[in-house]
Protein backbone atom coordinates (compact mmCIF):
# COMPACT_ATOMS: atom_id res chain seq x y z
CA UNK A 1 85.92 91.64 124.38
CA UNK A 2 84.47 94.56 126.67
CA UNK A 3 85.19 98.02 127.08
CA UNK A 4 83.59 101.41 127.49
CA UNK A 5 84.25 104.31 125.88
CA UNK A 6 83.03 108.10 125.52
CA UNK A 7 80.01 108.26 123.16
CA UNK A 8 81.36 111.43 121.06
CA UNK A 9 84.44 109.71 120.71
CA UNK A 10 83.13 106.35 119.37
CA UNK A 11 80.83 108.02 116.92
CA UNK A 12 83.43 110.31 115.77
CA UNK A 13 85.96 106.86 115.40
CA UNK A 14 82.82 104.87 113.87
CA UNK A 15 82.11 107.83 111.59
CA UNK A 16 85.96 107.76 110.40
CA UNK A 17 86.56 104.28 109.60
CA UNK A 18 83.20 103.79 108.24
CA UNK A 19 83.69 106.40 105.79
CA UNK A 20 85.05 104.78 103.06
CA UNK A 21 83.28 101.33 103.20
CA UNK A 22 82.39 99.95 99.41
CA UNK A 23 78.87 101.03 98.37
CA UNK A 24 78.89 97.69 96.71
CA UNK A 25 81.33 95.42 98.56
CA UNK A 26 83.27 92.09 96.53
CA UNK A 27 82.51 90.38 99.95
CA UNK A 28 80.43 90.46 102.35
CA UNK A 29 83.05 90.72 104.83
CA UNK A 30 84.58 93.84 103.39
CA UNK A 31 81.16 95.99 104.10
CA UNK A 32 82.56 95.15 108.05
CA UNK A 33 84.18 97.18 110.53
CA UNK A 34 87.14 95.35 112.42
CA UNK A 35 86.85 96.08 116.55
CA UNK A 36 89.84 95.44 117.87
CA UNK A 37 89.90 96.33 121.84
CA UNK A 38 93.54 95.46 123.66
CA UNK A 39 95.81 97.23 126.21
CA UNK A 40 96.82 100.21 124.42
CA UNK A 41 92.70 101.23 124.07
CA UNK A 42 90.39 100.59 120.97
CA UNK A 43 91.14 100.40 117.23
CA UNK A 44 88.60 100.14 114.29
CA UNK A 45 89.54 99.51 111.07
CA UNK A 46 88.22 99.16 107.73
CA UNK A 47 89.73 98.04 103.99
CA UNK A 48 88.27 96.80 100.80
CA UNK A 49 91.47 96.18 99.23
CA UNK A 50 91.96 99.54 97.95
CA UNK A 51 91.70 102.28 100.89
CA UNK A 52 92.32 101.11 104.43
CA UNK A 53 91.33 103.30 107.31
CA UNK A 54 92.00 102.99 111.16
CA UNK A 55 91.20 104.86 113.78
CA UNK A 56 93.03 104.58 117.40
CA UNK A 57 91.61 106.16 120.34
CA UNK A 58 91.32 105.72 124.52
CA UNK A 59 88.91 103.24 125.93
CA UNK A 60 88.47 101.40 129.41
CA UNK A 61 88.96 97.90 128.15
CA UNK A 62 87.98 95.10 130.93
CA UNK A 63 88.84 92.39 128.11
CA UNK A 64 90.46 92.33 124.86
CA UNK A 65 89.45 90.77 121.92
CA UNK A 66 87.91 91.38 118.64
CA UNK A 67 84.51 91.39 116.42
CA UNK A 68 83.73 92.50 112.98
CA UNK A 69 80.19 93.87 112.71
CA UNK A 70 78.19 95.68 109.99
CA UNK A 71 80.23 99.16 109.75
CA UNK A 72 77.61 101.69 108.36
CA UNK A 73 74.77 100.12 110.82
CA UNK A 74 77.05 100.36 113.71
CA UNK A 75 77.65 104.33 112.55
CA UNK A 76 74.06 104.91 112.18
CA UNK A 77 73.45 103.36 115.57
CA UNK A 78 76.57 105.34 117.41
CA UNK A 79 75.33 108.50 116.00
CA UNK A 80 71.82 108.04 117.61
CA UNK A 81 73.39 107.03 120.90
CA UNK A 82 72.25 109.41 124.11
CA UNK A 83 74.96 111.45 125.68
CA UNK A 84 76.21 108.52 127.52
CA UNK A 85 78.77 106.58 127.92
CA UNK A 86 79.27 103.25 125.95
CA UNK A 87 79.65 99.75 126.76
CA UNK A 88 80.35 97.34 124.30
CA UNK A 89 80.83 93.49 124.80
CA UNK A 90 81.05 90.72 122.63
CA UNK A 91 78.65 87.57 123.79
CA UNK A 92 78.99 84.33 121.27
CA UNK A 93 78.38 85.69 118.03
CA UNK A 94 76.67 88.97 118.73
CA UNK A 95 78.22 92.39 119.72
CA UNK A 96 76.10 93.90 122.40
CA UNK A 97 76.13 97.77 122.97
CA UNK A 98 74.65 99.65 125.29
CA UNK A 99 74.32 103.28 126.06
CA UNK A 100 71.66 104.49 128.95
CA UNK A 101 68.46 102.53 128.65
CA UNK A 102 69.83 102.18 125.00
CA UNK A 103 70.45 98.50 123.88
CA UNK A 104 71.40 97.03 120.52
CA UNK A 105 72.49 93.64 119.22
CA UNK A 106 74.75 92.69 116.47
CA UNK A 107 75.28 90.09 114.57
CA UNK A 108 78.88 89.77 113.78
CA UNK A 109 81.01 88.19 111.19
CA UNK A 110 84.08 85.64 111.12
CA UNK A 111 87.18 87.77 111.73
CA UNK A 112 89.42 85.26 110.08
CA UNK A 113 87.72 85.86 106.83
CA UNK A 114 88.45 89.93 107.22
CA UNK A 115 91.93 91.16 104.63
CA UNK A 116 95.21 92.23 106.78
CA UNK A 117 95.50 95.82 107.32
CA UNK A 118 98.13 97.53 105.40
CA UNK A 119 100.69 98.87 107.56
CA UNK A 120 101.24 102.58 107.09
CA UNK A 121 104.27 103.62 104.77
CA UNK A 122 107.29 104.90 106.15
CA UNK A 123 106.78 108.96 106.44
CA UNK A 124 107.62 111.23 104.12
CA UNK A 125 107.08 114.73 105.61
CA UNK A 126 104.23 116.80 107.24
CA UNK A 127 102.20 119.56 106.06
CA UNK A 128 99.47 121.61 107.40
CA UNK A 129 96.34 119.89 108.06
CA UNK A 130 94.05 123.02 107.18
CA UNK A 131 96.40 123.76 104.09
CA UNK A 132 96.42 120.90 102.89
CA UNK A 133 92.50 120.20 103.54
CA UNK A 134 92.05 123.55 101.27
CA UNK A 135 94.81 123.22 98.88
CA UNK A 136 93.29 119.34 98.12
CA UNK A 137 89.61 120.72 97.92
CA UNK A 138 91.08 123.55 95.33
CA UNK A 139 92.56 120.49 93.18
CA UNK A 140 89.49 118.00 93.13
CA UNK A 141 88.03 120.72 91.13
CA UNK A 142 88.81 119.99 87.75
CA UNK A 143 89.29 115.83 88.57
CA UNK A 144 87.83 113.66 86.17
CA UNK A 145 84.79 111.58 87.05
CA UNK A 146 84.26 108.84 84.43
CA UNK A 147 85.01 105.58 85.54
CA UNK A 148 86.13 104.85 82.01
CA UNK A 149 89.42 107.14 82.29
CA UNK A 150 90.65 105.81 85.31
CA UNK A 151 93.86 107.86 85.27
CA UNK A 152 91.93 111.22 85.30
CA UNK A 153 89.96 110.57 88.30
CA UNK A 154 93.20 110.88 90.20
CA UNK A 155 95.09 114.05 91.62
CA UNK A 156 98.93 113.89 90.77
CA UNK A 157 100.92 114.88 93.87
CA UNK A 158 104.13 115.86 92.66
CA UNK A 159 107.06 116.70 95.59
CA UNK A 160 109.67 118.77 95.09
CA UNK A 161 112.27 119.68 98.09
CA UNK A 162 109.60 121.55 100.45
CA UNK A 163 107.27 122.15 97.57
CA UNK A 164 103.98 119.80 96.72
CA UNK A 165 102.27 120.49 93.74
CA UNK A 166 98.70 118.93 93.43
CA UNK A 167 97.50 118.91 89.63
CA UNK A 168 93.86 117.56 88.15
CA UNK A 169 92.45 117.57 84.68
CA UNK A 170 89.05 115.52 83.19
CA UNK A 171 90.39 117.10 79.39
CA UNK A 172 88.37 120.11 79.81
CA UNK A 173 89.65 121.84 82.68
CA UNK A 174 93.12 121.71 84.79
CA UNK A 175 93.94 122.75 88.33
CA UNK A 176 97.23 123.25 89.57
CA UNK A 177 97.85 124.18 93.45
CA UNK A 178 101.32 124.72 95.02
CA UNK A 179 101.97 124.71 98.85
CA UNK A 180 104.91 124.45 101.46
CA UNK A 181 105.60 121.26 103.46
CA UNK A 182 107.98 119.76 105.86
CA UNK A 183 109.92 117.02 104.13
CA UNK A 184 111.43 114.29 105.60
CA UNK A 185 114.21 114.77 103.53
CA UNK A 186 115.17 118.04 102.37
CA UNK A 187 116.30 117.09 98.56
CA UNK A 188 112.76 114.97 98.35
CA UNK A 189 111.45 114.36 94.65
CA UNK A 190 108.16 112.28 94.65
CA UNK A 191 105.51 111.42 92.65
CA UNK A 192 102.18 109.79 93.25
CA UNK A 193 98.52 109.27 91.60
CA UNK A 194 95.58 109.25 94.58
CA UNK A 195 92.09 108.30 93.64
CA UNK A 196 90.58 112.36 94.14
CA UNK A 197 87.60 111.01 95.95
CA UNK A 198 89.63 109.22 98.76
CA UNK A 199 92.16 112.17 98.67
CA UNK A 200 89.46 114.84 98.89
CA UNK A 201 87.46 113.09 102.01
CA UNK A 202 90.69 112.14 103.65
CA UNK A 203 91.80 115.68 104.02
CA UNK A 204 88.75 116.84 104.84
CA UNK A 205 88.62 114.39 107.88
CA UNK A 206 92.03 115.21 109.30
CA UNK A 207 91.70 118.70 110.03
CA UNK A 208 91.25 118.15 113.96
CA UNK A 209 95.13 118.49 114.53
CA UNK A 210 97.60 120.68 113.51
CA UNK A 211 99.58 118.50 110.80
CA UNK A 212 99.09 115.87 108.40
CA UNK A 213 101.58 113.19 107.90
CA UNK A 214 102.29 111.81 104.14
CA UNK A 215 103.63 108.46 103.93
CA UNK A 216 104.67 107.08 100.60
CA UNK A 217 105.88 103.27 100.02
CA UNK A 218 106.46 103.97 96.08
CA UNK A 219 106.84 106.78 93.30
CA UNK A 220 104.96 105.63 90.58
CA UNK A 221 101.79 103.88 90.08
CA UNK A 222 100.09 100.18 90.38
CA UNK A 223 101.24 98.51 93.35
CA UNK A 224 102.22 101.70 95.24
CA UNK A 225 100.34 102.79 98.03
CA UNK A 226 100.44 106.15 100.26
CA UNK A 227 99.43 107.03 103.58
CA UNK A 228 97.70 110.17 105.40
CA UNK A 229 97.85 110.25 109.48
CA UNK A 230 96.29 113.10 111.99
CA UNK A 231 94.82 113.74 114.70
CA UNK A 232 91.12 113.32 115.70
CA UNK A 233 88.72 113.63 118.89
CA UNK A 234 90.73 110.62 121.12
CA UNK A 235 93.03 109.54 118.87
CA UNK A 236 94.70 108.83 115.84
CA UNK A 237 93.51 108.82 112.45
CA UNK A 238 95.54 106.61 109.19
CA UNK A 239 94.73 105.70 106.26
CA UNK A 240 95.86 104.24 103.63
CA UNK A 241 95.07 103.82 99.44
CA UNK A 242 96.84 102.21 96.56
CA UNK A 243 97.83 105.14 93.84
CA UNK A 244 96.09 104.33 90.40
CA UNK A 245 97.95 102.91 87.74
CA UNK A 246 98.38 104.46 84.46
CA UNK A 247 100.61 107.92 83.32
CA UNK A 248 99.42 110.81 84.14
CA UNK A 249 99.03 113.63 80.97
CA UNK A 250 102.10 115.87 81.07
CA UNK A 251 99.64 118.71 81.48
CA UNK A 252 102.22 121.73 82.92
CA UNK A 253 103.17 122.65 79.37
CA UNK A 254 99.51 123.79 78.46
CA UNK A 255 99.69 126.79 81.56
CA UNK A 256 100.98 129.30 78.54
CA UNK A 257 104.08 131.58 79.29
CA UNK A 258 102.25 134.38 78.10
CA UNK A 259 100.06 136.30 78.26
CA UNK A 260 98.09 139.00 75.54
CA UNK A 261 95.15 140.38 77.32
CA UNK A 262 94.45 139.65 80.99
CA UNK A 263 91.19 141.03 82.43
CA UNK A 264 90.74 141.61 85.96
CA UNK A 265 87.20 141.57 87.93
CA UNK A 266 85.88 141.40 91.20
CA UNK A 267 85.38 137.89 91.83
CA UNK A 268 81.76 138.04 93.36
CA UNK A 269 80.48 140.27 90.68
CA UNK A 270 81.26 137.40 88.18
CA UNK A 271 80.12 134.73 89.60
CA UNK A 272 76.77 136.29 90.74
CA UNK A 273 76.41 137.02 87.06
CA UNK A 274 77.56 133.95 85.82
CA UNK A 275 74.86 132.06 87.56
CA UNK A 276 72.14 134.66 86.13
CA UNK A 277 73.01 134.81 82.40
CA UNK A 278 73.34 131.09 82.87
CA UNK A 279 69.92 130.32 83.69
CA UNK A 280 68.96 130.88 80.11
CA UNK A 281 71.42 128.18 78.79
CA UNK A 282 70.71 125.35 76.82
CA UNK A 283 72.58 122.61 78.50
CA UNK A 284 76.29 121.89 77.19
CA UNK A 285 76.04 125.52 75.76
CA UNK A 286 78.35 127.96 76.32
CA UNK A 287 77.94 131.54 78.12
CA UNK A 288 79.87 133.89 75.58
CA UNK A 289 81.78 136.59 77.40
CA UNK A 290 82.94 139.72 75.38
CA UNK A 291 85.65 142.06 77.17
CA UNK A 292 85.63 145.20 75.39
CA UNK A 293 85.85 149.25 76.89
CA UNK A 294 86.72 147.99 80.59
CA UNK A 295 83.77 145.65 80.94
CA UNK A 296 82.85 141.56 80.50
CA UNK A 297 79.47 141.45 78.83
CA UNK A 298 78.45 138.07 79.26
CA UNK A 299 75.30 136.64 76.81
CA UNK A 300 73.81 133.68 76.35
CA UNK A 301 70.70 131.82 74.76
CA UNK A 302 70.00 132.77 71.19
CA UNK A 303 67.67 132.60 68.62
CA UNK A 304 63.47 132.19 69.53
CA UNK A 305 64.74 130.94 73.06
CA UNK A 306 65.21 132.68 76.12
CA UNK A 307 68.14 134.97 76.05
CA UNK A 308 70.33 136.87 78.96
CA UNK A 309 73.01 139.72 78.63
CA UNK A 310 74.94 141.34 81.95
CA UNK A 311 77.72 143.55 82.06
CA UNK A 312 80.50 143.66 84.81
CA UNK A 313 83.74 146.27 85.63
CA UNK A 314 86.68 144.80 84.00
CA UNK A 315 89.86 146.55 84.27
CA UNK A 316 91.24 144.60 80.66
CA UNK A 317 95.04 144.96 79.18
CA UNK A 318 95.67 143.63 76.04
CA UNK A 319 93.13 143.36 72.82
CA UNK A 320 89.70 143.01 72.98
CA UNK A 321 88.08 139.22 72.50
CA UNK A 322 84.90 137.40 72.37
CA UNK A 323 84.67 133.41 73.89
CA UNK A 324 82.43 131.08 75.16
CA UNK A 325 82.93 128.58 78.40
CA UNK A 326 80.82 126.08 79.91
CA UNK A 327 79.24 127.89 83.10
CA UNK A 328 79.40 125.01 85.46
CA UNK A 329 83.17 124.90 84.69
CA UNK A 330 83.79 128.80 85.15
CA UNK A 331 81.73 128.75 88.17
CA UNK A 332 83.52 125.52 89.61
CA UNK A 333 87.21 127.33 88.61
CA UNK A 334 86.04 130.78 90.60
CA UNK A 335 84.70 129.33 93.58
CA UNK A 336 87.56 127.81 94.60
CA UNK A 337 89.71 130.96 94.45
CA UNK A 338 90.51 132.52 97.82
CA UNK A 339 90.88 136.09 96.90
CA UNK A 340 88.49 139.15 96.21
CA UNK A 341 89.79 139.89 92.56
CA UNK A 342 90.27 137.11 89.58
CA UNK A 343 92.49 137.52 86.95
CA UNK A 344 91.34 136.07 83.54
CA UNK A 345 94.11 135.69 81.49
CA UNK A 346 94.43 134.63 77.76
CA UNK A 347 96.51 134.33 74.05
CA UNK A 348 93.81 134.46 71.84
CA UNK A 349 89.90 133.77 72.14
CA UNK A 350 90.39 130.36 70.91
CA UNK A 351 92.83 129.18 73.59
CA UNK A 352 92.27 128.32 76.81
CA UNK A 353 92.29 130.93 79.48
CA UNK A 354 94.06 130.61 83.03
CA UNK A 355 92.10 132.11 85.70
CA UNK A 356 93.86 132.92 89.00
CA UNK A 357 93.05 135.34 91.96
CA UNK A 358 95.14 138.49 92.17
CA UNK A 359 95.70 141.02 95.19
CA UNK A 360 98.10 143.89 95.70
CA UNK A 361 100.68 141.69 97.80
CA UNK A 362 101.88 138.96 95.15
CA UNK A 363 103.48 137.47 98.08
CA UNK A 364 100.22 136.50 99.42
CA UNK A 365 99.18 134.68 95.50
CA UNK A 366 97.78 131.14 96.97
CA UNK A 367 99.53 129.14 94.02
CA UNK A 368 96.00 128.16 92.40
CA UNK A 369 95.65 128.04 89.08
CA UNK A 370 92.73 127.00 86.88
CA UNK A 371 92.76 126.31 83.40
CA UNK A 372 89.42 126.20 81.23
CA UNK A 373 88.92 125.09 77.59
CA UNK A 374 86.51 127.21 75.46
CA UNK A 375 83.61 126.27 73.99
CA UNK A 376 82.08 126.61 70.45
CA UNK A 377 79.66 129.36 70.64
CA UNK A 378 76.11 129.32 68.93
CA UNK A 379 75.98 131.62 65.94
């Protein structure tokens, strides 16, 4: 195996596949990165049974072949490179590269040991790239994180005809975003559970070209596995993860379908207050909020220890009523709303309240919605 290839690109590739390498791999084979250099250019891979990902792009290759080296040392070494071109070449056992007066040495490791790729799933439709990278980054919000309820680290993708709805919830707090696509089939009705980590980097990463392809092999859980593929700096980007197994809570019904007193405020103005009253906290306390005579008074601390109180503009429909949220959680549920003005919407002071941005052209609404459980409040 030889070849040479831009540095940028490489590193970018490296970078890529490397990505989602096991902290703590079953096998010492699975911390590798698969080189894989034949006529159609260069492709490295990665896969730890789980998540698969492959980059593709353009390289001169003077001989094909292929090595599996270390994949986070060989992106640590590619992103020191010079502004050079690379040349790689496999020797015995050892992957030499070298870049300028640059000149490393790996060790590699036996290729036959390394898992098959999966192949990617047959495509399903096409979305957006930076939609989809923003309507995915709105959803991860409210994922679960605890290892121990598997099913609620995940992000349900739900497809409808040209609709996907993405929809998170640890029990505390549930996102719901809704955006257009381009479905393969125009009466498509899918359903899938992605690991929020994998589904949060991945469309992050594929932002580079104008659409994202979604490939799904199955529409339920365990052994089904989907697919992301886009475009990156010479080449391709796939990859691949298994959906988690276990049902997902049917969490639509708790959005309510009405609503008694909805408070509107300007979204910066909150959160800037948010974080001030909040500094007085106790942790896993709640910041009360009062709305009352067009304003939010939020308070917080009590007693002999530190205390905070700020008022902010409401414009407030509907009764007046005092609750309590964690701050992290209200904080997490406004940042991720696009516009200027959030509308805070509830049934009664014990229920949870739906918080959603608002503007003057409801056309424009971005489909986000974030629901937030209350919190006991400190007498």
């Amino acid at each position: 195996m030889k070849f040479r290839v831009d540095r940028d690109v490489l590193a970018d590739a490296v970078a890529w596949a490397a990505r989602s390498l096991p902290v703590r791999p079953s096998a010492p084979t699975l911390a590798g990165l698969l080189i894989e250099a034949g006529d159609d250019g260069l492709v490295l891979s990665t896969f730890d049974y789980e998540t698969s990902a492959r980059a593709t792009l353009t390289a001169e290759v003077s001989d094909e072949g292929k090595a599996l080296v270390s994949g986070r040392l060989l992106a640590d070494i590619c992103r020191s490179l010079p502004d050079k071109p690379v040349d790689v070449m496999l020797d015995g056992a050892r992957v030499s590269i070298t870049c300028g007066s640059s000149r490393f040495s790996l060790q590699t490791m036996p290729v036959e040991d390394y898992p098959a790729i999966p192949e990617m799933p047959a495509a399903t439709g096409t979305v957006s790239s930076e939609a989809f990278a923003h309507a995915v980054a709105q959803a991860v919000t409210a994922a679960g994180r605890d290892d121990m309820l598997p099913v609620l680290t995940g992000v349900r993708i739900e497809i409808e005809g040209d609709t996907i709805t993405l929809l998170a919830t640890d029990r505390f707090r549930l996102s719901q975003r809704e955006l257009g696509w381009n479905p393969g089939t125009p009466d498509a009705s899918l359903a899938a559970l992605v690991p929020a980590k994998v589904l949060g980097d991945t469309a992050k990463a594929l932002t580079a070209g104008a659409d994202i392809t979604i490939a799904l092999s199955a529409t339920g859980s365990g052994d089904g596995l989907i697919g992301f593929e886009g475009s990156g700096p010479g080449g391709v980007r796939r990859t691949t993860t298994r959906l988690l197994d276990g049902e997902f809570p049917k969490v639509r019904s708790l959005f309510p379908s009405e609503k008694l007193t909805t408070a509107k405020i300007d979204k910066i103005s909150l959160i800037e207050s948010v974080k001030r009253v909040a500094l007085v906290a106790e942790r896993n306390t709640a910041v009360q909020l009062a709305f009352k005579d067009g304003a939010l008074t939020l308070d917080a601390g009590s007693g002999d220890e530190a205390q905070a109180s700020e008022s902010v503009p409401a414009t407030i429909d509907g009764e007046d009523l005092v609750t309590g949220f964690n701050p992290q959680f209200l904080l997490d549920g406004l940042t991720a709303i696009d516009e200027p003005v959030v509308e805070l919407a509830f049934t009664q002071a014990s229920k949870p309240v739906v918080i959603s941005g608002t503007s003057e052209d409801e056309a424009a609404d971005a489909g986000f919605r974030y629901l937030l459980m209350p919190r006991r409040l400190l007498s």
